[in-house]
Protein backbone atom coordinates (compact mmCIF):
# COMPACT_ATOMS: atom_id res chain seq x y z
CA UNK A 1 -366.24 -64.35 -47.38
CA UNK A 2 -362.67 -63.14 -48.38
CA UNK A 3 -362.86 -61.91 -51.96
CA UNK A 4 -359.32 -62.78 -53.86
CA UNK A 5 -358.93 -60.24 -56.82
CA UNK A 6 -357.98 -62.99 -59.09
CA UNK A 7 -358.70 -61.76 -61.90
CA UNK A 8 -356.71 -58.25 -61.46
CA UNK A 9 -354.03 -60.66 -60.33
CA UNK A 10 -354.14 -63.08 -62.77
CA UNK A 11 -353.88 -60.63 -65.59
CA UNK A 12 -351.01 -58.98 -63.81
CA UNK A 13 -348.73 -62.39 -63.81
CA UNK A 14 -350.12 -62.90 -67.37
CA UNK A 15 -348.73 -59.16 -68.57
CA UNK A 16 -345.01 -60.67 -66.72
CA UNK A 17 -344.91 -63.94 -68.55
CA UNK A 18 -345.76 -62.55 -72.14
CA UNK A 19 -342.92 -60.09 -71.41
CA UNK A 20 -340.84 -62.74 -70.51
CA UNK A 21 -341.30 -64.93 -74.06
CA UNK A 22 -338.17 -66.36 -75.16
CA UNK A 23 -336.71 -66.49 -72.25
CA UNK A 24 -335.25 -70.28 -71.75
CA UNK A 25 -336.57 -72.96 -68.66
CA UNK A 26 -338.39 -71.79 -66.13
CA UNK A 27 -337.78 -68.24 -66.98
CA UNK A 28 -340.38 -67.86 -69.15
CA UNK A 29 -342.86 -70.64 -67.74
CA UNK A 30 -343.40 -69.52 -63.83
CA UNK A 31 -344.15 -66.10 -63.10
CA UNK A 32 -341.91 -65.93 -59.63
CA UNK A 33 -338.43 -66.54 -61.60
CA UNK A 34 -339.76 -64.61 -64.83
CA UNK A 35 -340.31 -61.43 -62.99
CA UNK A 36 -336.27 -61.78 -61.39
CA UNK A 37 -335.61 -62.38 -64.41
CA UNK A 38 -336.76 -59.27 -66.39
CA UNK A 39 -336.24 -57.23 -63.37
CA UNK A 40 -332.18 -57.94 -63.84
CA UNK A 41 -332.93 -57.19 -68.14
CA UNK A 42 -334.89 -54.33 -67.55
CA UNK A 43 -331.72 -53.06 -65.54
CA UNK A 44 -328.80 -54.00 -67.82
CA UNK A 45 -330.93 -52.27 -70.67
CA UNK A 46 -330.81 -49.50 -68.77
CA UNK A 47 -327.21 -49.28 -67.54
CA UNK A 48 -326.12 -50.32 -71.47
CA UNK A 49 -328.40 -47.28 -73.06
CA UNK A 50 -325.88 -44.98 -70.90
CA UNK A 51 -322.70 -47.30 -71.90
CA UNK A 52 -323.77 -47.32 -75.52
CA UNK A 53 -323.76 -43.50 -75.49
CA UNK A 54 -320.09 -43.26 -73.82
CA UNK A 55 -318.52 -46.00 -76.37
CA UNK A 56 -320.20 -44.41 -79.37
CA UNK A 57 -318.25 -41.33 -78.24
CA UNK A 58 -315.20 -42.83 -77.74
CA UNK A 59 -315.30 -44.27 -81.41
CA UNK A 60 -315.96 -40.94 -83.06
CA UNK A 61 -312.54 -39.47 -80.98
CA UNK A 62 -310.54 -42.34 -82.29
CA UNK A 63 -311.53 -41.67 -85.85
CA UNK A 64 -311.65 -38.09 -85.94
CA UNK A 65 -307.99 -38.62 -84.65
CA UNK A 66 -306.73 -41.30 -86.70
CA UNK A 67 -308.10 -38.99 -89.66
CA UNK A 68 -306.62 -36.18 -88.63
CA UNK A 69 -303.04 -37.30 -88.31
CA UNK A 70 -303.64 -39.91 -91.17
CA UNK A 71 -303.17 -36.29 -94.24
CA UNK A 72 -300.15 -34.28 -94.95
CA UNK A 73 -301.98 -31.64 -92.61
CA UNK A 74 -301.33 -33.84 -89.61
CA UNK A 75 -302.79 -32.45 -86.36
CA UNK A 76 -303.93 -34.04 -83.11
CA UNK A 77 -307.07 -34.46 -81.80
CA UNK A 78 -307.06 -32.59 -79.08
CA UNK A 79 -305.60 -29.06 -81.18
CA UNK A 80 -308.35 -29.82 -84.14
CA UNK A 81 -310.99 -29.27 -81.47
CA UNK A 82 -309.23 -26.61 -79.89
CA UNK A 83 -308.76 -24.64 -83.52
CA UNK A 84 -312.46 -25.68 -84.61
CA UNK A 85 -313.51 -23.85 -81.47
CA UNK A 86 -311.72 -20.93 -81.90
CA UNK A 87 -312.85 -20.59 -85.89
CA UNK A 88 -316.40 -21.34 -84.37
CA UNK A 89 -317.19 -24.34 -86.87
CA UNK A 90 -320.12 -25.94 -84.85
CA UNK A 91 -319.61 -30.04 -85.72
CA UNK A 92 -320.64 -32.15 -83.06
CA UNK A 93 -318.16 -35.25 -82.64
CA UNK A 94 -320.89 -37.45 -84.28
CA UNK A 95 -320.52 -35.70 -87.63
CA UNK A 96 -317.13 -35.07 -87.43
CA UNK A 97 -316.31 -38.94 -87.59
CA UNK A 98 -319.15 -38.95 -90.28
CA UNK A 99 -317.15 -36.58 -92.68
CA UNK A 100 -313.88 -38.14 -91.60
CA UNK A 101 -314.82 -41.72 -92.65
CA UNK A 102 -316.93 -40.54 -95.94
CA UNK A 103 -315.20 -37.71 -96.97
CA UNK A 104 -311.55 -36.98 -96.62
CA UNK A 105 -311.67 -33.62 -98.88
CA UNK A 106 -314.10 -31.94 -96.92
CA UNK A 107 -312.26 -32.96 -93.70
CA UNK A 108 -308.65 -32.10 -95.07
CA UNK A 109 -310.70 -28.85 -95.66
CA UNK A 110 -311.66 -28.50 -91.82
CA UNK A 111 -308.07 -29.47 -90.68
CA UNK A 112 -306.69 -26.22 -92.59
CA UNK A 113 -309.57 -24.19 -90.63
CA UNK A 114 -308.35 -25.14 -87.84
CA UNK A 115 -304.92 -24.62 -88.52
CA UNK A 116 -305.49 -21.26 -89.28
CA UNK A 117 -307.83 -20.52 -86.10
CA UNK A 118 -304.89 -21.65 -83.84
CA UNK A 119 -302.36 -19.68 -85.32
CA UNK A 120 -304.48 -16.62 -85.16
CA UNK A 121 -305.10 -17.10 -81.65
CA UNK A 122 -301.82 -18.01 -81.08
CA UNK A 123 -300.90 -14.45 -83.12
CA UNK A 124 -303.52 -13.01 -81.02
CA UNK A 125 -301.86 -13.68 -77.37
């Protein structure tokens, strides 16, 4: 007699639809179109946890800059990282927009620094 494994298999096609809740139609009611269908999810979710990362960056650089030539102390973006490099102040981009968008004092304060690192390397060569 041929023995089936329904149960193993059942409870496999059971795990796919529950995962598959919400889904609209057929999508979440037959197990064949259910599993395309969070085969494609599972991959945008994937691909999008990389694009999220590379668009969050891109927002911090366009604040940092904007708040950077926005004082008296104007300086691009590109030289601020440049002289915050060369004075060693270790700010990720992250918490450089942070400070930028909350507090315009303390980053006014960080422009100078690297004012003065990049005419002291500048002095320097």
């Amino acid at each position: 007699m041929r023995v089936t494994n329904a149960p193993a298999s059942r409870k496999r096609r059971r795990k796919w639809l529950q995962a598959a809740k919400g889904f609209r139609l057929r999508r979440s009611k037959l197990y064949r179109y259910a599993k395309d269908a969070l085969d494609h999810g599972r991959q945008y979710a994937y691909r999008d946890r990389k694009n999220k990362k590379r668009s969050f960056r891109g927002l911090w650089n366009v604040r940092i800059n904007a708040a950077s030539r926005a004082g008296e102390e104007s300086i691009t973006f590109s030289r601020l990282i440049e002289g915050l490099k060369a004075a060693q102040v270790v700010l990720n981009r992250k918490m450089l927009a942070d400070i930028a968008a909350q507090d315009a004092g303390a980053f006014a304060e960080l422009v100078k620094v690297a004012r003065a690192a990049l005419k002291a390397k500048a002095a320097q060569n």
